[in-house]
PDB file of N, CA and C in Angstrom:
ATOM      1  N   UNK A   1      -7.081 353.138-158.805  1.00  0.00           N
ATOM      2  CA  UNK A   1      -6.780 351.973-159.594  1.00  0.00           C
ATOM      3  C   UNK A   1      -8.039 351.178-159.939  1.00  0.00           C
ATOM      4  N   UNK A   2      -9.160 351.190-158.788  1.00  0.00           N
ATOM      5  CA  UNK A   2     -10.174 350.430-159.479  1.00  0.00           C
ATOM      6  C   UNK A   2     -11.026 351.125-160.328  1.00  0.00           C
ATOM      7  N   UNK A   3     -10.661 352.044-160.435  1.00  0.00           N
ATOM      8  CA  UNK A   3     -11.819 353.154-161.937  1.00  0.00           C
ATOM      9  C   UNK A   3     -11.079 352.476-162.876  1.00  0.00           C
ATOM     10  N   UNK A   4      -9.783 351.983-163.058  1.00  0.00           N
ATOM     11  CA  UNK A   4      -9.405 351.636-164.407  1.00  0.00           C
ATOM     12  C   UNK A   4      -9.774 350.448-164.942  1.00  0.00           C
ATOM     13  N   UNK A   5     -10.190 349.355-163.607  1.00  0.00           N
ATOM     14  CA  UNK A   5      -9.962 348.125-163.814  1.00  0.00           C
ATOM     15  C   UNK A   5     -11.816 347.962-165.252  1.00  0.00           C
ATOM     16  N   UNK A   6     -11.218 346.832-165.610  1.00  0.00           N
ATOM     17  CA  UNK A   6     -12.400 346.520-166.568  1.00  0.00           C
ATOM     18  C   UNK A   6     -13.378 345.228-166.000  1.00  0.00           C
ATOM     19  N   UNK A   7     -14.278 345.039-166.061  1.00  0.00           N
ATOM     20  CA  UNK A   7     -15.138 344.246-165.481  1.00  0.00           C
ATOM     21  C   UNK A   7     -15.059 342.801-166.614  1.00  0.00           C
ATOM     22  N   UNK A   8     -15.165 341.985-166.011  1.00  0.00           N
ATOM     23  CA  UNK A   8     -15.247 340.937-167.377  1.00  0.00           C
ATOM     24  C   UNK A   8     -16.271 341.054-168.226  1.00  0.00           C
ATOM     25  N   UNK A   9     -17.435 341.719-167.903  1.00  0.00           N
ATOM     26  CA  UNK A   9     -18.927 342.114-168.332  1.00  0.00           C
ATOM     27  C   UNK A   9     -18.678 343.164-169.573  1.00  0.00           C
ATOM     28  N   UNK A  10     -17.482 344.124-169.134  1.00  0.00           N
ATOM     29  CA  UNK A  10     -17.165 344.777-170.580  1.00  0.00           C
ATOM     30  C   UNK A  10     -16.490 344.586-171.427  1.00  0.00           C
ATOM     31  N   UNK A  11     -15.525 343.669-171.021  1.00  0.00           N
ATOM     32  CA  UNK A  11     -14.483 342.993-171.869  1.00  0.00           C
ATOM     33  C   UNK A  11     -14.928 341.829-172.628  1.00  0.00           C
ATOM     34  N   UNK A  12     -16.017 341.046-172.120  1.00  0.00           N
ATOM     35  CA  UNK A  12     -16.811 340.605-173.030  1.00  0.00           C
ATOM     36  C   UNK A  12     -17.488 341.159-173.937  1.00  0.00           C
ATOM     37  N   UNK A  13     -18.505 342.440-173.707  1.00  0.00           N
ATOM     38  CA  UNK A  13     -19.294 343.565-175.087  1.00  0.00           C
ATOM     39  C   UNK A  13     -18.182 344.104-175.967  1.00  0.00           C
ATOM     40  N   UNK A  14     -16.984 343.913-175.389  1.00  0.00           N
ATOM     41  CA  UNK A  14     -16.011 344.980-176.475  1.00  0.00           C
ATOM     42  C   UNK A  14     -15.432 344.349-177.360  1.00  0.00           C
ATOM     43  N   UNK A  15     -15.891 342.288-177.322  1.00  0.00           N
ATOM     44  CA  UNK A  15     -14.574 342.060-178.111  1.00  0.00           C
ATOM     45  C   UNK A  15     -15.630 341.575-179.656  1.00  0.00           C
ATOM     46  N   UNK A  16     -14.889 341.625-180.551  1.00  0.00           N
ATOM     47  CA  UNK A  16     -15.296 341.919-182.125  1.00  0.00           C
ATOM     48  C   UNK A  16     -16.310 340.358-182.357  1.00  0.00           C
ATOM     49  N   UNK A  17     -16.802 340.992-183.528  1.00  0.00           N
ATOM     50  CA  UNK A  17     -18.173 339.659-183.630  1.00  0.00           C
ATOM     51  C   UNK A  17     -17.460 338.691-184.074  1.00  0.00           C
ATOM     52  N   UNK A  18     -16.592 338.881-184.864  1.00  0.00           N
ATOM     53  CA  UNK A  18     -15.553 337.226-185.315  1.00  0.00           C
ATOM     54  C   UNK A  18     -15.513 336.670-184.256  1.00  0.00           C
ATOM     55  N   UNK A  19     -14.938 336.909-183.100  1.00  0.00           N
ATOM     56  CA  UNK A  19     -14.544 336.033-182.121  1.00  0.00           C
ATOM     57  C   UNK A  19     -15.844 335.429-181.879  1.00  0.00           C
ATOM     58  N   UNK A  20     -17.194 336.346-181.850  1.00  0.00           N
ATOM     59  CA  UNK A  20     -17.930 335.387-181.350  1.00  0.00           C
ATOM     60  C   UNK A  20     -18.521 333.954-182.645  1.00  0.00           C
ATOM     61  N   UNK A  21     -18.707 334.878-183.462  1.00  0.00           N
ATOM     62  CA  UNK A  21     -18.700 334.037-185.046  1.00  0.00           C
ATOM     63  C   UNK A  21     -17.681 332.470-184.692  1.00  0.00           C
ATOM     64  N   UNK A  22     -16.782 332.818-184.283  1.00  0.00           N
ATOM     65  CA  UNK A  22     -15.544 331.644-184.555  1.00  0.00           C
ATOM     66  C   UNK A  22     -16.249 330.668-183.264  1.00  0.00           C
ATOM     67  N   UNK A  23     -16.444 331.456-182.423  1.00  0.00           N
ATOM     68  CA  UNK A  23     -16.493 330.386-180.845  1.00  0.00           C
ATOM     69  C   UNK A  23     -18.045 330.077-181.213  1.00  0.00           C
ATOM     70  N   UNK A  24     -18.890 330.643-181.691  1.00  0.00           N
ATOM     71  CA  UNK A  24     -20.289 329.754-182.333  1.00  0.00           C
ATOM     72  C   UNK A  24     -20.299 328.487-183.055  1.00  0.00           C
ATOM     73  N   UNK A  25     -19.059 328.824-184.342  1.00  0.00           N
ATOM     74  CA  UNK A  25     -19.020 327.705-185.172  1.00  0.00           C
ATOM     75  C   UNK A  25     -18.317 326.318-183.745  1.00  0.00           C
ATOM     76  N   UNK A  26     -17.109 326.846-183.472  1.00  0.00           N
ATOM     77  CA  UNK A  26     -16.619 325.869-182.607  1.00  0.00           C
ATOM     78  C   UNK A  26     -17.945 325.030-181.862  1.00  0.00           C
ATOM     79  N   UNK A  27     -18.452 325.847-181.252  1.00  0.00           N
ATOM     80  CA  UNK A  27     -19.656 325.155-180.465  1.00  0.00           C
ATOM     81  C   UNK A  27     -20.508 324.275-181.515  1.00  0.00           C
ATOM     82  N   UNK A  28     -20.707 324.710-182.770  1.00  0.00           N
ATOM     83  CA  UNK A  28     -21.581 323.713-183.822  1.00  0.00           C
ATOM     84  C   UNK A  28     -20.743 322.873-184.104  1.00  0.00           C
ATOM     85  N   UNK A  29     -19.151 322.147-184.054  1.00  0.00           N
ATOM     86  CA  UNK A  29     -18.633 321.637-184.777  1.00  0.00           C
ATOM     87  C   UNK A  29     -19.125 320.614-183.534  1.00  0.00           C
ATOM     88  N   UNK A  30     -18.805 321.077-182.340  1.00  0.00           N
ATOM     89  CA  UNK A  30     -18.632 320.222-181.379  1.00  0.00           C
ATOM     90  C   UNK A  30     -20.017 319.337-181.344  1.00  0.00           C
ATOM     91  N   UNK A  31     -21.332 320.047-181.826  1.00  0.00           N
ATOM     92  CA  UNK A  31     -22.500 319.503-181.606  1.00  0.00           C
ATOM     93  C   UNK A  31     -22.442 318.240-182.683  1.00  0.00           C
ATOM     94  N   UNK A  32     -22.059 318.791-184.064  1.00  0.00           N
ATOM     95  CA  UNK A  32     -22.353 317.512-184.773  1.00  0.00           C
ATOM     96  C   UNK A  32     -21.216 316.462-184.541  1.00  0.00           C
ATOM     97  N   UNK A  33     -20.127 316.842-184.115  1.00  0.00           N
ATOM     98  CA  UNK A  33     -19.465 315.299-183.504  1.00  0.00           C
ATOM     99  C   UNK A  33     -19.501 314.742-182.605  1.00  0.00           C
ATOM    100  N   UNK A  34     -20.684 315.056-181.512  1.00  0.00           N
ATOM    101  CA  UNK A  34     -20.721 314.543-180.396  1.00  0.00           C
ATOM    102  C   UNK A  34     -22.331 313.861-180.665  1.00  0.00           C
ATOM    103  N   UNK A  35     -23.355 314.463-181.597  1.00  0.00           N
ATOM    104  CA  UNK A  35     -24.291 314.539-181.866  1.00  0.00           C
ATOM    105  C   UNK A  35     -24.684 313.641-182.488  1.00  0.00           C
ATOM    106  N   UNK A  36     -24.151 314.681-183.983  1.00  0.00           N
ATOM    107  CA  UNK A  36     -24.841 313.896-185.168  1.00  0.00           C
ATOM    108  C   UNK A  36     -24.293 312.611-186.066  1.00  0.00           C
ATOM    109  N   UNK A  37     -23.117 313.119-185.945  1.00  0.00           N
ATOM    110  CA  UNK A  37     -22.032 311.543-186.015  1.00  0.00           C
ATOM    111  C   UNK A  37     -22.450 310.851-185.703  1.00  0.00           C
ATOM    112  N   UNK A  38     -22.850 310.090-184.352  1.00  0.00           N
ATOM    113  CA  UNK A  38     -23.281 308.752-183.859  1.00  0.00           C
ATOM    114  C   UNK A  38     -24.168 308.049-184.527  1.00  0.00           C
ATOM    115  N   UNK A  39     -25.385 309.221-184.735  1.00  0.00           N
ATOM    116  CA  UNK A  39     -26.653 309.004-185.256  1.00  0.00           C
ATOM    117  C   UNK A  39     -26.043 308.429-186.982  1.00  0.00           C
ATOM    118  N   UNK A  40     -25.550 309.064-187.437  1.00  0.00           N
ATOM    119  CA  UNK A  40     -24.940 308.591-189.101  1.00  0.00           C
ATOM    120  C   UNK A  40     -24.724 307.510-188.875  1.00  0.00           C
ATOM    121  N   UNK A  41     -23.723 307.240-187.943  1.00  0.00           N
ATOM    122  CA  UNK A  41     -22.784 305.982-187.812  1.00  0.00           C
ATOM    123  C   UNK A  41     -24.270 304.259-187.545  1.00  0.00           C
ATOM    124  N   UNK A  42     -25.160 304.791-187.359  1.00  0.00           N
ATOM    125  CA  UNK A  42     -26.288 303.856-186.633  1.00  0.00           C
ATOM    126  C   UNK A  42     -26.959 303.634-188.109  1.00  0.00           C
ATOM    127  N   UNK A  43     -27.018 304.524-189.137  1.00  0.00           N
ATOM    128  CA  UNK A  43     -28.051 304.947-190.017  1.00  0.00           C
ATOM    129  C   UNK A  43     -27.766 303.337-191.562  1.00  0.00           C
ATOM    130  N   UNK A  44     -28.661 302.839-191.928  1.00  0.00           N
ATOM    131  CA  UNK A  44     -28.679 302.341-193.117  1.00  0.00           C
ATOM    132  C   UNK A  44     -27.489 302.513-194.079  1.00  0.00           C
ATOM    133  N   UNK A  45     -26.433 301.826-194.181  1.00  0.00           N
ATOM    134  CA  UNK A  45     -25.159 302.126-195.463  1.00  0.00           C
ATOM    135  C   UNK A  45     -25.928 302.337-196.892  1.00  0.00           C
ATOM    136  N   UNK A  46     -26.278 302.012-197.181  1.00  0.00           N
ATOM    137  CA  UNK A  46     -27.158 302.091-198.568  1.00  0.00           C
ATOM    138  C   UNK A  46     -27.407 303.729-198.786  1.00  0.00           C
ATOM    139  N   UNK A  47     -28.663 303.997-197.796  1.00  0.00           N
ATOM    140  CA  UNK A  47     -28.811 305.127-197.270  1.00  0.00           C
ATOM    141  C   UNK A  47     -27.759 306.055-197.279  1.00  0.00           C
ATOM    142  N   UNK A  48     -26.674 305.923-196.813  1.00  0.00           N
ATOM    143  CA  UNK A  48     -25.954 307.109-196.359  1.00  0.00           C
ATOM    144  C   UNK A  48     -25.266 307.140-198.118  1.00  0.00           C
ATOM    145  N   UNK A  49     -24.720 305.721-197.775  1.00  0.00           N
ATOM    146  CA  UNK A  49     -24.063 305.944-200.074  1.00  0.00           C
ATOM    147  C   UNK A  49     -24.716 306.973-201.015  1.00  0.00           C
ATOM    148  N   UNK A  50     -26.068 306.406-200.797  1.00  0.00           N
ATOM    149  CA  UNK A  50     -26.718 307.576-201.936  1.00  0.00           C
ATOM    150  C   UNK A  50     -26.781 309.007-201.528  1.00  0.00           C
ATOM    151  N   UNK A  51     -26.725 309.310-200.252  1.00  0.00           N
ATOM    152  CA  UNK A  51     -26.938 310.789-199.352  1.00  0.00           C
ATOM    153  C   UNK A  51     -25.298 311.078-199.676  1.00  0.00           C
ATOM    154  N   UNK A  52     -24.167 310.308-199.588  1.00  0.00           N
ATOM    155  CA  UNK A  52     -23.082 310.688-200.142  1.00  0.00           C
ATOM    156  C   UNK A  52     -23.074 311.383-201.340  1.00  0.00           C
ATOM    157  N   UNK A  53     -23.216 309.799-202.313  1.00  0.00           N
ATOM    158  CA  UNK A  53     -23.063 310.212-203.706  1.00  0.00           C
ATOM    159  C   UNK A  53     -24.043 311.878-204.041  1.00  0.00           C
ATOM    160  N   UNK A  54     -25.549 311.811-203.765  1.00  0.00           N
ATOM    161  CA  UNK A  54     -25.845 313.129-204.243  1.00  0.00           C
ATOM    162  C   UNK A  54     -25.038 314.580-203.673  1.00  0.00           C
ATOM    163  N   UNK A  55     -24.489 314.615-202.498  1.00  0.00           N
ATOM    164  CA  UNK A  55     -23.781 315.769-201.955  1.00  0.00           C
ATOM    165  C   UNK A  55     -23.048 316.269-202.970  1.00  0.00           C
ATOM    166  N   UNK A  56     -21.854 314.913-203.011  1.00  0.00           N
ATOM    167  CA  UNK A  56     -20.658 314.754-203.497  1.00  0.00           C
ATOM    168  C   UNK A  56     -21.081 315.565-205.346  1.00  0.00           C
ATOM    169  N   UNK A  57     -22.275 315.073-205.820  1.00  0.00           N
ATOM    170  CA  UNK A  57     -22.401 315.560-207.260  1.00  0.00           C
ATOM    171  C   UNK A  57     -22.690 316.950-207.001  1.00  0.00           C
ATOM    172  N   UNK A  58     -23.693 317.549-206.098  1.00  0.00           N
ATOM    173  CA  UNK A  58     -24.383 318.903-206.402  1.00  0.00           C
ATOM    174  C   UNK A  58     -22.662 319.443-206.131  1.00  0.00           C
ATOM    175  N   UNK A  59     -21.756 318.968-205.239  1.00  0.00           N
ATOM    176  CA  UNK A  59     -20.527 319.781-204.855  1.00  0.00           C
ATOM    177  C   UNK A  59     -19.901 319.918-206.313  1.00  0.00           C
ATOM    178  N   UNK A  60     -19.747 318.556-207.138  1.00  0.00           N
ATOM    179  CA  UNK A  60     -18.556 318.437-208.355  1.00  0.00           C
ATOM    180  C   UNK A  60     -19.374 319.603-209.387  1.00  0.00           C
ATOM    181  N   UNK A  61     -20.884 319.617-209.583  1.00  0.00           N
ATOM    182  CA  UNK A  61     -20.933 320.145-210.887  1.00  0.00           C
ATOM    183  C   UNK A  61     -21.656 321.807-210.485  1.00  0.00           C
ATOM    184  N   UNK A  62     -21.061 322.007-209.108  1.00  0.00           N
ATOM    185  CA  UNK A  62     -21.524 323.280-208.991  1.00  0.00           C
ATOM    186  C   UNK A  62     -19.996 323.783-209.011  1.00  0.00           C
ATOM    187  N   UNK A  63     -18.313 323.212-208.674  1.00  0.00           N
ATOM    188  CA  UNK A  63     -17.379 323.876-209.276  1.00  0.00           C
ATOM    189  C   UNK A  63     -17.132 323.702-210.652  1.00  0.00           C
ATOM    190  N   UNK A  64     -17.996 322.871-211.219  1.00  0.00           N
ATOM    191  CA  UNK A  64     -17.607 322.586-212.763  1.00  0.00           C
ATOM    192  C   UNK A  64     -18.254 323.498-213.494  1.00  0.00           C
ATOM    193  N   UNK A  65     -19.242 324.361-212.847  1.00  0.00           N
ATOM    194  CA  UNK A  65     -20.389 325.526-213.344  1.00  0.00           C
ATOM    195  C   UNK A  65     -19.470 326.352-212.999  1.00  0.00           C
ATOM    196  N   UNK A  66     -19.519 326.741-211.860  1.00  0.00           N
ATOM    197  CA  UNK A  66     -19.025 328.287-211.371  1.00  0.00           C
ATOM    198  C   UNK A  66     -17.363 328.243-211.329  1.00  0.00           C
ATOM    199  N   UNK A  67     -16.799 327.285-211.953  1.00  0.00           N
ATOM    200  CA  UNK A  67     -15.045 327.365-211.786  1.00  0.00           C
ATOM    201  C   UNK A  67     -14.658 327.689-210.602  1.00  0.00           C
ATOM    202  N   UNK A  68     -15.329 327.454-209.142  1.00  0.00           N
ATOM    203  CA  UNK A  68     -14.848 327.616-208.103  1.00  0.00           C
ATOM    204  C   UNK A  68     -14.021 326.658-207.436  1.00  0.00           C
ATOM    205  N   UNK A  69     -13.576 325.245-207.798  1.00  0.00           N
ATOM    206  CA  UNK A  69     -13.024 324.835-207.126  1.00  0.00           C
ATOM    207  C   UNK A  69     -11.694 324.983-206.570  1.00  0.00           C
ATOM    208  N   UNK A  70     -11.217 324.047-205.352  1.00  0.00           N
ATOM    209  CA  UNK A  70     -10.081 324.089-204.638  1.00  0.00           C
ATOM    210  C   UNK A  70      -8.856 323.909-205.840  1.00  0.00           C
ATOM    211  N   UNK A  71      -7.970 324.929-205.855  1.00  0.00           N
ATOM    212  CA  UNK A  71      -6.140 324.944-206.851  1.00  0.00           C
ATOM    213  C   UNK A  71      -6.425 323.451-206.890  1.00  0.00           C
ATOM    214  N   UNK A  72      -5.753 322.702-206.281  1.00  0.00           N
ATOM    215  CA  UNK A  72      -5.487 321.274-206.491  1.00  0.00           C
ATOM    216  C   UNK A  72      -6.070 320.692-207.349  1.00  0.00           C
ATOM    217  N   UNK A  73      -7.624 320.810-207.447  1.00  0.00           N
ATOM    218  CA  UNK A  73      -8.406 320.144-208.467  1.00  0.00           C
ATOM    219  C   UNK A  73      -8.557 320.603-209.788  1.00  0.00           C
ATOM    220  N   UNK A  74      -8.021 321.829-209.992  1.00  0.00           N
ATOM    221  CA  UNK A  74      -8.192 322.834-211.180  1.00  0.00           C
ATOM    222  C   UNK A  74      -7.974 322.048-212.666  1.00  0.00           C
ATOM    223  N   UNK A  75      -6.659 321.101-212.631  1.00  0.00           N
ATOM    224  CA  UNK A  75      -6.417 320.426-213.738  1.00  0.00           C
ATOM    225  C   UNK A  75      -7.306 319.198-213.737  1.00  0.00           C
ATOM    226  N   UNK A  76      -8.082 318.989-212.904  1.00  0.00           N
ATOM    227  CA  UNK A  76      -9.039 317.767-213.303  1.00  0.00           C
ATOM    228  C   UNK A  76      -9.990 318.223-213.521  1.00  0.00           C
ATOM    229  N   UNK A  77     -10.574 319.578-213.176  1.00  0.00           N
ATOM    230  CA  UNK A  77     -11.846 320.085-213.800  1.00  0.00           C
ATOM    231  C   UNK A  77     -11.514 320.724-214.717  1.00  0.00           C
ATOM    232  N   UNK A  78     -10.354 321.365-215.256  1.00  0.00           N
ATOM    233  CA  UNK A  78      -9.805 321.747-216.638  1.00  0.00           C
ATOM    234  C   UNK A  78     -10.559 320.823-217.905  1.00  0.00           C
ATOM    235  N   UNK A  79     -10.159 319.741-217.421  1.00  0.00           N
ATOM    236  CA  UNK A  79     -10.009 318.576-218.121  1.00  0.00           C
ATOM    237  C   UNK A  79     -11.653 317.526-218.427  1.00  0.00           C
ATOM    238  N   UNK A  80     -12.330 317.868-217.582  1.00  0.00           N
ATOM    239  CA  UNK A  80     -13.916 317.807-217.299  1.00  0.00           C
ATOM    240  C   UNK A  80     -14.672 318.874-217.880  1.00  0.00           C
ATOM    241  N   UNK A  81     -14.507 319.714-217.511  1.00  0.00           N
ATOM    242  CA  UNK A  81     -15.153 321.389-217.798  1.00  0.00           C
ATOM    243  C   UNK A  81     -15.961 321.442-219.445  1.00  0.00           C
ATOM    244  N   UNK A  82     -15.031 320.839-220.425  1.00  0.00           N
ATOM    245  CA  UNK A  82     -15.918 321.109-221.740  1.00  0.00           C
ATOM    246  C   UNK A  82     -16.828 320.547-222.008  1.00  0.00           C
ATOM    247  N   UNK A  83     -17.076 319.189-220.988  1.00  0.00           N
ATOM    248  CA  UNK A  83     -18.398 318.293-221.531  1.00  0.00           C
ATOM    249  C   UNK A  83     -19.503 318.689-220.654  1.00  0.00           C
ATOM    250  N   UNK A  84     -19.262 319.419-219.643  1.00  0.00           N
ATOM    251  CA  UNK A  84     -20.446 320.095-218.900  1.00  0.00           C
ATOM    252  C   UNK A  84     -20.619 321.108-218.895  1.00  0.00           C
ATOM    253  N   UNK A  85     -22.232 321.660-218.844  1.00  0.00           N
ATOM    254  CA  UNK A  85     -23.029 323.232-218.883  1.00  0.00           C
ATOM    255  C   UNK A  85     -22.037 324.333-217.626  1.00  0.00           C
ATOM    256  N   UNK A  86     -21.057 325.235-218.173  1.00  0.00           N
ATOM    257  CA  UNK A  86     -20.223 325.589-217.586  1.00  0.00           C
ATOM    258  C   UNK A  86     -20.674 327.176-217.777  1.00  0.00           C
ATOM    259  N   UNK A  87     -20.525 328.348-216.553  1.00  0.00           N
ATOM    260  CA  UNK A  87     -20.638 329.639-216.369  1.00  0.00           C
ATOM    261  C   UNK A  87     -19.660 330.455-217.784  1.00  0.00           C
ATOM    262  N   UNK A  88     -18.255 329.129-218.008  1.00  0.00           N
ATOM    263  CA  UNK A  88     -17.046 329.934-218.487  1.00  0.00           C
ATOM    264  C   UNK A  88     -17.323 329.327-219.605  1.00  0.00           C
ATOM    265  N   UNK A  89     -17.174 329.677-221.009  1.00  0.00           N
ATOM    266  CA  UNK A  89     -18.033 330.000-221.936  1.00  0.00           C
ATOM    267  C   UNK A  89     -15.947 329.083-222.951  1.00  0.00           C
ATOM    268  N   UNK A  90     -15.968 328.662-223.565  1.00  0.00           N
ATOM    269  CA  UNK A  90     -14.753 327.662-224.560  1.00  0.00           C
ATOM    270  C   UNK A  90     -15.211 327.815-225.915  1.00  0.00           C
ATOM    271  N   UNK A  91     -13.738 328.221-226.408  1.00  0.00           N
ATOM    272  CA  UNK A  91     -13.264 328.361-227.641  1.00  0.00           C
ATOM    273  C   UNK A  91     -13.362 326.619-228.062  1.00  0.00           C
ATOM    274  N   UNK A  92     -13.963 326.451-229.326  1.00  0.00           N
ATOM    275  CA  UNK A  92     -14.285 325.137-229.901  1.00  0.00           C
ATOM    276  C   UNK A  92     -12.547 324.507-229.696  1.00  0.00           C
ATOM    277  N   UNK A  93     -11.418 324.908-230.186  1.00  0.00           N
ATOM    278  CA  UNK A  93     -10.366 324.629-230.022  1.00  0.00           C
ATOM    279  C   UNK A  93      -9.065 324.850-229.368  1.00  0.00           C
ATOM    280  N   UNK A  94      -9.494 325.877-228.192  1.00  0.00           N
ATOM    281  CA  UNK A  94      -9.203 325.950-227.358  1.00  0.00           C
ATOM    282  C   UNK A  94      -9.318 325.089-225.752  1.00  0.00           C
ATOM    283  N   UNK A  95      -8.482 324.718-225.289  1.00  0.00           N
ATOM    284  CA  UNK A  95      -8.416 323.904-223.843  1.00  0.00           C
ATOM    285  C   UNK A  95      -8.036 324.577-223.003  1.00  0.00           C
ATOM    286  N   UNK A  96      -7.703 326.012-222.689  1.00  0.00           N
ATOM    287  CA  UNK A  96      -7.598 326.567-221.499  1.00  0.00           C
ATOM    288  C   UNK A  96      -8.600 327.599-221.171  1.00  0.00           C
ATOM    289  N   UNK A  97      -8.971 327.870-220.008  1.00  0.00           N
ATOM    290  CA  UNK A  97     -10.047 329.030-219.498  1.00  0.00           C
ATOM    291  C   UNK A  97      -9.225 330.345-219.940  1.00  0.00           C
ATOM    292  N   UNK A  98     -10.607 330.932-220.716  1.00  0.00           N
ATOM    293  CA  UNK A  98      -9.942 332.445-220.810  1.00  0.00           C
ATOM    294  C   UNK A  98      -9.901 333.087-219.614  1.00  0.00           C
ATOM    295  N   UNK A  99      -9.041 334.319-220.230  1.00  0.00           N
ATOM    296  CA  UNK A  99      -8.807 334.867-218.609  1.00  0.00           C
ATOM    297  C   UNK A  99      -9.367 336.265-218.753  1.00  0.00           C
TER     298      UNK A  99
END
């Protein structure tokens, strides 16, 4: 019976890289809310507004380029999409993305 048993030493090497992938990120989530949060929370408001606002833009006009954004938002960048430099290419009188 103990030839069968598994050592925790191998049952750890055998199990798939996701798991470790997943329990890495877990460990980073945990760092920046125990971490880096505080430090934000201490930091200049002004400061953080503008470190907002630029995120927040490179995020809006990189799905307004590459049409990647989240379903939900689709009809508000529908609706945005023709006045900005877009990947997806509009019919002068057309309003929907070709497909």
């Amino acid at each position: 019976m103990t030839l069968l048993a598994v050592t925790a030493l191998e049952a750890i090497r055998s199990m798939p890289t996701k798991t470790w992938l997943t329990l890495g990120m877990v460990v980073a989530i945990i760092v920046v809310v125990f971490v880096i949060v505080p430090k934000i929370f201490k930091m200049n408001k002004i400061i953080l507004g503008v470190i907002v606002m630029v995120v927040t833009s490179i995020v809006f006009f990189s799905w307004v380029k590459q049409r990647n954004e989240p379903k939900i938002l689709t009809p508000f960048i529908d609706m945005l999409a023709p006045f900005f430099d877009s990947d997806v290419h509009y019919k002068k009188n057309d309003k929907k993305l070709p497909k």
